[in-house]
C-alpha atoms as a PDB file:
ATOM      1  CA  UNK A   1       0.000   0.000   0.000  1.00  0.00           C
ATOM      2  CA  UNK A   2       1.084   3.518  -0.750  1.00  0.00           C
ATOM      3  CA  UNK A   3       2.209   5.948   1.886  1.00  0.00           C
ATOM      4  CA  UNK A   4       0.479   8.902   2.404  1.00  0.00           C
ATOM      5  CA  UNK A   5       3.576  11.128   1.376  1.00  0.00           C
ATOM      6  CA  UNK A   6       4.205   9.576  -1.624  1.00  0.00           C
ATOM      7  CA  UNK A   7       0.570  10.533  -2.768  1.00  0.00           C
ATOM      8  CA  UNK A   8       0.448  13.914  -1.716  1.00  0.00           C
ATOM      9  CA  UNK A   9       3.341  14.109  -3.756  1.00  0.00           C
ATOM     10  CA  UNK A  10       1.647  11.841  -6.928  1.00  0.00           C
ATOM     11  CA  UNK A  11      -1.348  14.387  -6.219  1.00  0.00           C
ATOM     12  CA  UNK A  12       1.043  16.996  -6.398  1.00  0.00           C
ATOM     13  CA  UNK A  13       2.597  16.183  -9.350  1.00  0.00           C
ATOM     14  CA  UNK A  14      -0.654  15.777 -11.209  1.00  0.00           C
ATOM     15  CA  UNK A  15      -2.224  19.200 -10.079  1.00  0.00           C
ATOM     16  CA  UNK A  16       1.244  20.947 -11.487  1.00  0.00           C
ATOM     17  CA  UNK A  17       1.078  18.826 -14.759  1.00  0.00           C
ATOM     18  CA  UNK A  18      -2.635  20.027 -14.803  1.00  0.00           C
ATOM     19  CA  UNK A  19      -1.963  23.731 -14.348  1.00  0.00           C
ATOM     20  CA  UNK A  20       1.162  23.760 -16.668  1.00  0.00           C
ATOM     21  CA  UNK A  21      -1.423  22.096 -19.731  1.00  0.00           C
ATOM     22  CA  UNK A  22      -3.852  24.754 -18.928  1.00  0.00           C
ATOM     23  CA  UNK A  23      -1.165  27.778 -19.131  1.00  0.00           C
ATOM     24  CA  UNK A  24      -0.144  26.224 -21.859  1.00  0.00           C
ATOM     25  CA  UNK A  25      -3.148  26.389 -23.303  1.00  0.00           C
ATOM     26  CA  UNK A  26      -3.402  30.333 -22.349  1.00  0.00           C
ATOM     27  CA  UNK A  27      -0.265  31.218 -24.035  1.00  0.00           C
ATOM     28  CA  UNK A  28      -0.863  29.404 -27.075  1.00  0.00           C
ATOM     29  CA  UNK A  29      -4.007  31.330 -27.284  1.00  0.00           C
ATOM     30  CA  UNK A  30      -2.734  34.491 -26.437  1.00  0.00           C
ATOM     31  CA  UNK A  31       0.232  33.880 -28.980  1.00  0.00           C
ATOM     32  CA  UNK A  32      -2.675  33.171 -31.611  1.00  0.00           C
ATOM     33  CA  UNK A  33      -3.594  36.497 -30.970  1.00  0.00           C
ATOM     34  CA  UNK A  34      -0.612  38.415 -30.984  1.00  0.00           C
ATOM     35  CA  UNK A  35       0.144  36.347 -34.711  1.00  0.00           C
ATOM     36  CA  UNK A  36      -2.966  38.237 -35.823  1.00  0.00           C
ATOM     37  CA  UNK A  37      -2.672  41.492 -34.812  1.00  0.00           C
ATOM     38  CA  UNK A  38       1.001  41.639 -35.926  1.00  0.00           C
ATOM     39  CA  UNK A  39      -0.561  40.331 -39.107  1.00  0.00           C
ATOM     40  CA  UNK A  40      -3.165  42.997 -39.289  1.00  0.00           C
ATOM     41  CA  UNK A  41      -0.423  45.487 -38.484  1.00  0.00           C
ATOM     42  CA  UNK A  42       1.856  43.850 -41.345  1.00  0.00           C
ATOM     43  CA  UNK A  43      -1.155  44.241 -43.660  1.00  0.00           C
ATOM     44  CA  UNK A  44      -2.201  48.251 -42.471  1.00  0.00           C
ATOM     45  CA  UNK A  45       1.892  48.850 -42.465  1.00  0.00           C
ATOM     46  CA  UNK A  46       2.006  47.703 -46.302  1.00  0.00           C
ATOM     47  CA  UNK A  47      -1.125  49.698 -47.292  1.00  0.00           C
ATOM     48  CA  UNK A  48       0.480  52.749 -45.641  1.00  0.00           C
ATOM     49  CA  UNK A  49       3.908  52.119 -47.580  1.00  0.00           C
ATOM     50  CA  UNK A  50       1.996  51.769 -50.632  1.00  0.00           C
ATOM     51  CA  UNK A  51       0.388  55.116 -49.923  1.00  0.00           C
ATOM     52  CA  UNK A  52       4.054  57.153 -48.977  1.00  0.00           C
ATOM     53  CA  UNK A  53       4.880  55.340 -52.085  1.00  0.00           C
ATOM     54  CA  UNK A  54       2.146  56.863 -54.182  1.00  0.00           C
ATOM     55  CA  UNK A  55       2.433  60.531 -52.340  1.00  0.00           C
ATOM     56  CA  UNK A  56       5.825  60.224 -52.987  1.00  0.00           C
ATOM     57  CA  UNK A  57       5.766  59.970 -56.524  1.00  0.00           C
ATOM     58  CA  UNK A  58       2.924  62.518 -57.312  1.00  0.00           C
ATOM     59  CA  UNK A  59       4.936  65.252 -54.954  1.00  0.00           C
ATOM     60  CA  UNK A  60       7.727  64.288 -57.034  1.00  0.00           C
ATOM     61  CA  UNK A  61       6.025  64.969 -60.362  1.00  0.00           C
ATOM     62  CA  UNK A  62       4.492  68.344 -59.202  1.00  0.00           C
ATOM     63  CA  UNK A  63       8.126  69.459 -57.936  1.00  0.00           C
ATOM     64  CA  UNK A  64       9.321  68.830 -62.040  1.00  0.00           C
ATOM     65  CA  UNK A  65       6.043  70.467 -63.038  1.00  0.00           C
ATOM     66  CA  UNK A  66       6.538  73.617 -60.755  1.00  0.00           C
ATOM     67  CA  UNK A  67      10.442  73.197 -61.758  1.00  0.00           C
ATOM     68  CA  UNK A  68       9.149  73.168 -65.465  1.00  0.00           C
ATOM     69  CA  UNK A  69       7.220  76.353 -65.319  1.00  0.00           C
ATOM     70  CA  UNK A  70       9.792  77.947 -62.959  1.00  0.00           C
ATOM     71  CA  UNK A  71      12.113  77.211 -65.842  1.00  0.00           C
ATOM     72  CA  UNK A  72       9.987  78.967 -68.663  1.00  0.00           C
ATOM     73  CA  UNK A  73       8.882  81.489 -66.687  1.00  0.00           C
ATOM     74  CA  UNK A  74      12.741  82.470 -66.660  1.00  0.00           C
ATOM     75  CA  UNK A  75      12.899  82.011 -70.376  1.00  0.00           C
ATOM     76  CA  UNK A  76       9.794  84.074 -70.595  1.00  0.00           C
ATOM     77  CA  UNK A  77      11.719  86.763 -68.569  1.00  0.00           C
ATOM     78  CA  UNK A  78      14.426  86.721 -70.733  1.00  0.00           C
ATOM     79  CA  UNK A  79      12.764  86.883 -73.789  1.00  0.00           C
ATOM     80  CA  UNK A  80      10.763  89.741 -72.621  1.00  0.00           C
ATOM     81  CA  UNK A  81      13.923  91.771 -71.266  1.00  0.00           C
ATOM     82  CA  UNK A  82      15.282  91.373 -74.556  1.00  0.00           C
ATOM     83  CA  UNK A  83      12.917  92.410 -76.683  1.00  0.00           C
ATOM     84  CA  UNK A  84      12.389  95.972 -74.567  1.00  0.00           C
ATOM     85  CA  UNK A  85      15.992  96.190 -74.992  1.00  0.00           C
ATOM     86  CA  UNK A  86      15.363  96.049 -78.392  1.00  0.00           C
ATOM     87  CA  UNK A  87      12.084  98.244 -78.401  1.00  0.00           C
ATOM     88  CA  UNK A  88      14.335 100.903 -76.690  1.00  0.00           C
ATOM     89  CA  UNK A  89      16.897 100.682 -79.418  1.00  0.00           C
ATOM     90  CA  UNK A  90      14.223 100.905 -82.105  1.00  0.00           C
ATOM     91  CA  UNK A  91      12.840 103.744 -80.481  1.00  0.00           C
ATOM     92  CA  UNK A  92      16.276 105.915 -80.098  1.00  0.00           C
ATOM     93  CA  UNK A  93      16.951 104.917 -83.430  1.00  0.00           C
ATOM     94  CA  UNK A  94      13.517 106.118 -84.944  1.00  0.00           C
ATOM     95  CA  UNK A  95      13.742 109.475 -82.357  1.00  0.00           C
ATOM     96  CA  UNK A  96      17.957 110.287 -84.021  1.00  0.00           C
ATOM     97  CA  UNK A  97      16.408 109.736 -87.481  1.00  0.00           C
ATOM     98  CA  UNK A  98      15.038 112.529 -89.506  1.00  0.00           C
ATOM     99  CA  UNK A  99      11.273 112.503 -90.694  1.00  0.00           C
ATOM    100  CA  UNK A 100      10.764 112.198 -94.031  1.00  0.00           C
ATOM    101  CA  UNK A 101       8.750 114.674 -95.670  1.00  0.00           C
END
């Protein structure tokens, strides 16, 4: 027959068997869990990259665009000093000139 010490410590044994299967059990749940929401994460994190990705690219086109027009509006400039300059000359050369009569 079995002492009494030796099943306390059978009983014992059992009840921590019993309670490590059941937090087991918890942390495989709650690490079921965790593998969703970091997959849910992963998912919003690659939408969001996507997005940069796509802001990016437009803000990069406008900055050419505005760089385009900056660009002719300089040429514009340019041209239109130029052709004052040579309004100006016309003008003193027309003024020095005599009329014909």
């Amino acid at each position: 027959m079995a002492t009494p010490d030796f099943l306390d410590r059978l009983v014992g044994i059992f009840q921590g068997a019993i309670a490590s299967t059941q937090e087991n059990a918890q942390l495989k749940t709650e690490n079921a869990q965790l593998k969703a929401t970091n997959t849910d994460l992963q998912t919003k994190l690659d939408a969001a990259t996507a997005a940069s990705t796509d802001l990016q690219t437009r803000l990069d086109a406008t900055t050419a665009s505005l760089n385009e027009d900056e660009i002719e509006k300089a040429n514009t400039a340019t041209k239109l000093a130029s052709l004052e300059q040579l309004a100006s000359q016309l003008e003193s050369i027309s003024s020095a000139t005599p009329a014909a009569a």
